[in-house]
Every structure is written in structure tokens, then in C-alpha cells.
Protein backbone atom coordinates (compact mmCIF):
# COMPACT_ATOMS: atom_id res chain seq x y z
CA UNK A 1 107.69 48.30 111.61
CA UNK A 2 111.56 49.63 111.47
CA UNK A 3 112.31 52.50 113.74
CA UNK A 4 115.10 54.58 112.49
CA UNK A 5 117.04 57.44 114.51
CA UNK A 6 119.28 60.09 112.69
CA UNK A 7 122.97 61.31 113.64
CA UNK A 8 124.06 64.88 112.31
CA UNK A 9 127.16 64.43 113.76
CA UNK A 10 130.38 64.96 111.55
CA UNK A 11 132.51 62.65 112.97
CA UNK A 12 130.47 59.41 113.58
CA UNK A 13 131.53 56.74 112.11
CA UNK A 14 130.15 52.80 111.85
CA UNK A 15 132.44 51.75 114.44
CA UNK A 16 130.96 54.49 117.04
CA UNK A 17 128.83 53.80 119.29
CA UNK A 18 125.28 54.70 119.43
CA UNK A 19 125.85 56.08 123.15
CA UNK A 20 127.85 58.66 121.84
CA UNK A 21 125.62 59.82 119.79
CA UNK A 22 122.49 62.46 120.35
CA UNK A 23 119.34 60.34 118.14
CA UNK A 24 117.24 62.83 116.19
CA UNK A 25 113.59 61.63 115.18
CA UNK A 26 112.78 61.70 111.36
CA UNK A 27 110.18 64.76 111.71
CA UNK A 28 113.09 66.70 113.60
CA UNK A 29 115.93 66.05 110.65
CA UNK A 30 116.44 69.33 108.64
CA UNK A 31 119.16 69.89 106.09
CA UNK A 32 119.76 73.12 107.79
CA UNK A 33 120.13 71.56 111.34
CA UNK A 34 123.57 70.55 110.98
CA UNK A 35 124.77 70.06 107.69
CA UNK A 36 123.84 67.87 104.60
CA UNK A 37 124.63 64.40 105.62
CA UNK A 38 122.96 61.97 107.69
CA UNK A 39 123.42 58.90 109.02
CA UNK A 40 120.21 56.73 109.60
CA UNK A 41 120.43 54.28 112.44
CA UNK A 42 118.18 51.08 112.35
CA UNK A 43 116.56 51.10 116.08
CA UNK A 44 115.85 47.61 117.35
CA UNK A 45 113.27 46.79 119.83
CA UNK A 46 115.16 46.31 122.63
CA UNK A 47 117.44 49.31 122.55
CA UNK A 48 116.48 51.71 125.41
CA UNK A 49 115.98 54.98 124.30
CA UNK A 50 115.83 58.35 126.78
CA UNK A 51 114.15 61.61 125.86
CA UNK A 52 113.68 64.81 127.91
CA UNK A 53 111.09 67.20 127.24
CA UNK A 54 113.20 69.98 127.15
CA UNK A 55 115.26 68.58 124.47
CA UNK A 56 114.84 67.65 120.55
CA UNK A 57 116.74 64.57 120.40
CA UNK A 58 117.80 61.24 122.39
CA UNK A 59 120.00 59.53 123.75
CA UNK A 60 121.29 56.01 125.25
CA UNK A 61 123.29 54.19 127.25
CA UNK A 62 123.68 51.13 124.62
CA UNK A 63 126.70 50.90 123.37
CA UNK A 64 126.53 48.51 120.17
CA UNK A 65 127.89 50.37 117.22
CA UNK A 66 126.79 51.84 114.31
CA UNK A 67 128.01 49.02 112.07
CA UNK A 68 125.90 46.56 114.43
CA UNK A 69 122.88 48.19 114.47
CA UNK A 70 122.83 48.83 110.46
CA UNK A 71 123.04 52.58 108.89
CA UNK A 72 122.51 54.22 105.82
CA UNK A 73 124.44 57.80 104.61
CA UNK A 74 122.12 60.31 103.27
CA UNK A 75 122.97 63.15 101.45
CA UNK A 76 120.77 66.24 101.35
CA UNK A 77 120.46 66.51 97.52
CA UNK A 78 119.18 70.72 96.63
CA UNK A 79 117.96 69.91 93.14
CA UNK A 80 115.40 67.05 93.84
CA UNK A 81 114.88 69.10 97.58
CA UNK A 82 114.87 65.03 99.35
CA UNK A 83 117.61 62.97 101.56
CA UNK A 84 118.46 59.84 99.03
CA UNK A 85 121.09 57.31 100.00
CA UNK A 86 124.76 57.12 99.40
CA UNK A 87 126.07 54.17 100.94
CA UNK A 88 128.79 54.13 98.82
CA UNK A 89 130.24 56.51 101.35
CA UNK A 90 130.37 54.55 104.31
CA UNK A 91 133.82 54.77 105.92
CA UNK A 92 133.92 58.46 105.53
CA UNK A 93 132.99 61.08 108.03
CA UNK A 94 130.15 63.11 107.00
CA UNK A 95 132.33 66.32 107.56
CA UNK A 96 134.53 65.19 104.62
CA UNK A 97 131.81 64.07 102.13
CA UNK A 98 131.31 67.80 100.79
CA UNK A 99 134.90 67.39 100.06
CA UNK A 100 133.94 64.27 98.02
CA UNK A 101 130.29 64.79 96.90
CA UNK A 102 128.84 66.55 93.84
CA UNK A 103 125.57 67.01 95.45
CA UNK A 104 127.06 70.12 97.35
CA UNK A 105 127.98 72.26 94.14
């Protein structure tokens, strides 16, 4: 079964490390929680991951990158109130794809 972890972060980018990255679980992802974009990070088997109690994500000391591992964007679309994939914005930073995407008027 695929394990997937989710980055809110604006500025990540395929060629960023996971490391750098706090790793969100599915049932923790909210539009709300950080903007409208996504990425989702394939999580192999052998990738450590650490979580503390106290907090709501991950995190790890791999550093493959993003590109490696294998992402999807998402885009938090209001209408149809579900994430649905737009990988045809890979190479972008998700704080620029409101600039770009008609999903956010």
C-alpha cells in the first residue's frame, strides 16, 4: 500500500529535500491550514519518519528530494469542495499558483 505525506509549504519545490520539509498526514491536510496547494510526497518503505506527540506533523533526516521520491500538486478546488491534481504545475512554487490558477477566483 502507498504511503503519502503532504507539504503546505510555499516554497518547496521538486528539487527540495524532504528533510526540509515538516510531513503532514492525509487526515491532518485542511485547505485552511496553510493555503490551497499541496504537494503529495510518495513515502517509501525505508524512509525514516519522526513524530512527536506534541506535534501535528513529521519530519526526517532523509534527504532525497522531492523529484526522487515522486509528488503530485493539488489544488484545493471550492466548487467541487475536494483536492484534485494539477501536475501540470510542477516547477512552480505553490505560493505563485494563485497567481496562475483559476481555481482561486
Amino acid at each position: 500500500m502507498k504511503r503519502y505525506r503532504y507539504i503546505m509549504s510555499g516554497i518547496a519545490l521538486g528539487d527540495g529535500k524532504i528533510g526540509n520539509f515538516r510531513l503532514i498526514a492525509g487526515n491532518n491536510i485542511k485547505p485552511s491550514y496553510n493555503g490551497e496547494v499541496a504537494l503529495r510526497v510518495n513515502i517509501p518503505e525505508d524512509l525514516k519518519m519522526n513524530k512527536y506527540s506534541c506535534d501535528s506533523y513529521s519530519t526526517t533526516d532523509d534527504q532525497r528530494t522531492l523529484d526522487e521520491l515522486g509528488y503530485d500538486v493539488l489544488i484545493w478546488h471550492k466548487k467541487a469542495k475536494k483536492w484534485r491534481v494539477h501536475n501540470n504545475y510542477k516547477g512552480t512554487k505553490p505560493c505563485d499558483i494563485h497567481h496562475l490558477s483559476p481555481y482561486y477566483m
